[in-house]
Protein backbone atom coordinates (compact mmCIF):
# COMPACT_ATOMS: atom_id res chain seq x y z
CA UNK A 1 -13.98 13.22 9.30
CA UNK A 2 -16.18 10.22 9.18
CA UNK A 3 -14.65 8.93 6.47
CA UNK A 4 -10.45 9.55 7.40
CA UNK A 5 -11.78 7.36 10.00
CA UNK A 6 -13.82 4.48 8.47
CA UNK A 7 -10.41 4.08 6.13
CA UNK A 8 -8.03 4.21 9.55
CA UNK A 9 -10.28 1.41 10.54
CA UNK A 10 -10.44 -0.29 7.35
CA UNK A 11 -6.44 -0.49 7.06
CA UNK A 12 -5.96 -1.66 10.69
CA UNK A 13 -8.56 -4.13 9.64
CA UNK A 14 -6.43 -4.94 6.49
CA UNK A 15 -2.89 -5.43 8.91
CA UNK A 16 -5.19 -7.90 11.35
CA UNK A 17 -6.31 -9.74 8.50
CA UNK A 18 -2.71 -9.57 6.62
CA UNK A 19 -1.53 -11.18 9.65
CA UNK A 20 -3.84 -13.92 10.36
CA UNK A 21 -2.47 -15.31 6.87
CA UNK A 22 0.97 -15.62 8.66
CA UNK A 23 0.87 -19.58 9.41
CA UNK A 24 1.64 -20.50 13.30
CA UNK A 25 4.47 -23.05 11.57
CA UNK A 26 5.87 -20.34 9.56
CA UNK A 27 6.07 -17.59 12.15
CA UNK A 28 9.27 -18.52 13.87
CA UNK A 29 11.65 -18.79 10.64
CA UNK A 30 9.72 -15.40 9.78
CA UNK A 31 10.90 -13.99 12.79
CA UNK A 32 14.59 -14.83 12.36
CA UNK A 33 14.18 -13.31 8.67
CA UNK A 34 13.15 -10.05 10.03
CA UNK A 35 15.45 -10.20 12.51
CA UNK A 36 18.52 -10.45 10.14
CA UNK A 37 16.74 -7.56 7.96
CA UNK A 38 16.79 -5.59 10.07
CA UNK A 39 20.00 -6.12 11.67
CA UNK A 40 21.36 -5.77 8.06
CA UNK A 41 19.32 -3.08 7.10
CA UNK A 42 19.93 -0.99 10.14
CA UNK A 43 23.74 -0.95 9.13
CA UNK A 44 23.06 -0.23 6.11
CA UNK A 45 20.84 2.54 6.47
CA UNK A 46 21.59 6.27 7.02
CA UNK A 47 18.97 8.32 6.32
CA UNK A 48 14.81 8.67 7.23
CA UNK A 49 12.62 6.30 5.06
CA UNK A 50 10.65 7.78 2.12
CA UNK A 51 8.24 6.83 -0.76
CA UNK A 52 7.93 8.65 -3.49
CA UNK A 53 4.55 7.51 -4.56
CA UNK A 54 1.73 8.44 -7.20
CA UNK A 55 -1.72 7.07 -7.94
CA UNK A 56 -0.93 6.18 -11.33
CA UNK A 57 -3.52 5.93 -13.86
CA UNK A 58 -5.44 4.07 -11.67
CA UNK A 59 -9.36 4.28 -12.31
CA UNK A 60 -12.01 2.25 -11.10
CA UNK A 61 -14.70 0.99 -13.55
CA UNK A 62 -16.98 3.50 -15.60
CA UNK A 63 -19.93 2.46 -12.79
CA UNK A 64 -18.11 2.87 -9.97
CA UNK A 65 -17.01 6.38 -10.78
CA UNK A 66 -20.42 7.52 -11.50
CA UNK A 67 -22.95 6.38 -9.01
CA UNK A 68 -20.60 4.19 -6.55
CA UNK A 69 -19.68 3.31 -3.64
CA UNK A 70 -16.97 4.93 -1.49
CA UNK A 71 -13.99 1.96 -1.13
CA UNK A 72 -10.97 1.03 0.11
CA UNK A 73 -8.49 -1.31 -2.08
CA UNK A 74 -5.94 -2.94 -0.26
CA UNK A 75 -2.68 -4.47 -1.47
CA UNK A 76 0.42 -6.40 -0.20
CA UNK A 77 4.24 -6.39 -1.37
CA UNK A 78 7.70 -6.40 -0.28
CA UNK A 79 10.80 -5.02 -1.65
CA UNK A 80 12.89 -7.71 -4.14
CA UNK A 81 15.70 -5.32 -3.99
CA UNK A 82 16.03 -1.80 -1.66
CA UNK A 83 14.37 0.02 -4.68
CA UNK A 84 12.19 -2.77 -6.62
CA UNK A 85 8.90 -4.02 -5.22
CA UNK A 86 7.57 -7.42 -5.90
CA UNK A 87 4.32 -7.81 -7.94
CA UNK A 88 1.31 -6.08 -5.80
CA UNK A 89 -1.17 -9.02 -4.30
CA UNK A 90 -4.90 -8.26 -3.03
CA UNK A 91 -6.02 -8.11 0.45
CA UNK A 92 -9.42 -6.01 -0.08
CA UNK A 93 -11.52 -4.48 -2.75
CA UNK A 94 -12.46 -5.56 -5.88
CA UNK A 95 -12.32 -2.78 -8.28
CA UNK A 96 -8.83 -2.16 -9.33
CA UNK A 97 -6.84 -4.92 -10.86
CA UNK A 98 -3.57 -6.30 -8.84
CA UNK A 99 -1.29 -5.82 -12.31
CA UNK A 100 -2.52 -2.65 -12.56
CA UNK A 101 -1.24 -1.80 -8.83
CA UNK A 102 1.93 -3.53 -9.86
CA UNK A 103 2.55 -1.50 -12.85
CA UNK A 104 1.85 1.28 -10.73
CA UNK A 105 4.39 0.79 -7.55
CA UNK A 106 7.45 -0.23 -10.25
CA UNK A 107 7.61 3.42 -10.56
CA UNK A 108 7.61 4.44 -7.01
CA UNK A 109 10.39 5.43 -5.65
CA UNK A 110 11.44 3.86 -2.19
CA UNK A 111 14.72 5.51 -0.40
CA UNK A 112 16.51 4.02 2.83
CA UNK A 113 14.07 0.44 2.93
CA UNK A 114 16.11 -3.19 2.30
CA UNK A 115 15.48 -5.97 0.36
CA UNK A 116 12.54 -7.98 1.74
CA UNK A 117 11.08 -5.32 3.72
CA UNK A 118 7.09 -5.94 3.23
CA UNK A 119 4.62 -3.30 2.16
CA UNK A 120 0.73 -2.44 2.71
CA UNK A 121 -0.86 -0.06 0.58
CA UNK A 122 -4.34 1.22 0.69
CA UNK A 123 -6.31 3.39 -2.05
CA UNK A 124 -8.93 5.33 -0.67
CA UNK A 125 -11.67 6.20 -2.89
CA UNK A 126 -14.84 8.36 -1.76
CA UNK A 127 -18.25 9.11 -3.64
CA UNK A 128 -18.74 11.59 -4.97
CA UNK A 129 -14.85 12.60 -5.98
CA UNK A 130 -12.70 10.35 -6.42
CA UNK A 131 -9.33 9.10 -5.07
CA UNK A 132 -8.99 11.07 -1.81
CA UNK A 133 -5.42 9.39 -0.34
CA UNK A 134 -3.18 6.72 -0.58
CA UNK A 135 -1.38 5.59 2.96
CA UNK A 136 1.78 3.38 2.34
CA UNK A 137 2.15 1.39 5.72
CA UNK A 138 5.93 -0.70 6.50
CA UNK A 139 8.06 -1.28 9.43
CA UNK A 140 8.80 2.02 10.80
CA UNK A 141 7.22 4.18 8.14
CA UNK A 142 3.33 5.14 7.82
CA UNK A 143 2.63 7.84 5.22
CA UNK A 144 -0.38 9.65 3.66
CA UNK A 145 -0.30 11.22 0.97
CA UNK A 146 -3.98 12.66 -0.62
CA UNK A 147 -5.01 13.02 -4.15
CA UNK A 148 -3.96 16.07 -5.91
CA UNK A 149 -6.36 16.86 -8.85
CA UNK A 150 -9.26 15.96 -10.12
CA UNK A 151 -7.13 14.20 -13.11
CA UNK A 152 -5.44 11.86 -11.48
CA UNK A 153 -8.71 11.52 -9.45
CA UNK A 154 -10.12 9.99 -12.98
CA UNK A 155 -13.38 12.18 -12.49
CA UNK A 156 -14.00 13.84 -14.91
């Protein structure tokens, strides 16, 4: 329990910081691109939002798995097209790479989103065990979805 809620906190502390990046001169013509997105996008769209989304072959390093910390990794994209993401960037964590993360979300699958529509993902990783849940946060859409086996928890 403790822990579904240090990594609540530590993803609503990810979106505060993910917005504080958002310069005060920039925030205005941001706006009016959302704005059209979504007026776009909400034509365009028929059905509920969904992710189809797997942990990859993600694995922190050899130390980490062993005798670790529990972590969060946070990362930032948006969608280049309604079903291609652009390349994953860092917000928190150090101990899975960003190209890795990238490799990892081209082969999600992302159904009733637009082009432009911006992403945050958090990887939630807890000692002793491994990966426990992934939560894929975007406008209108929040979804976890926990670790299935001990495989593609990389603990062996």
């Amino acid at each position: 329990m403790i822990g579904a809620k240090l990594a609540a906190f530590e993803i609503e502390q990810g979106l505060k910081l993910f917005r504080s990046f958002q310069s005060l001169h920039m925030r205005p013509v941001l706006l009016l691109v959302i704005a059209a997105a979504m007026t776009v996008g909400a034509a365009a769209q028929t059905g509920e939002k969904k992710v189809e989304v797997s942990f990859c072959d993600l694995a922190p390093p050899e130390s980490v798995r062993h005798t670790g910390p529990s972590f969060t990794e946070m990362f930032r994209f948006k969608l280049l097209t309604s079903e291609s993401p652009s390349a994953a960037v860092r917000i928190r964590g150090e101990h899975i790479a960003a190209a890795d993360v990238s490799r990892c979300i081209r082969s999600w699958k992302f159904k009733n989103f637009t082009a432009g529509d911006l992403f945050l993902i958090a990887f939630r990783w807890e000692h002793p065990g491994g990966w426990k849940e992934l939560r894929v946060v975007s406008k209108d859409y929040d979804e976890t979805t926990p670790a299935k086996t001990k495989s593609e928890n990389h603990n062996p």
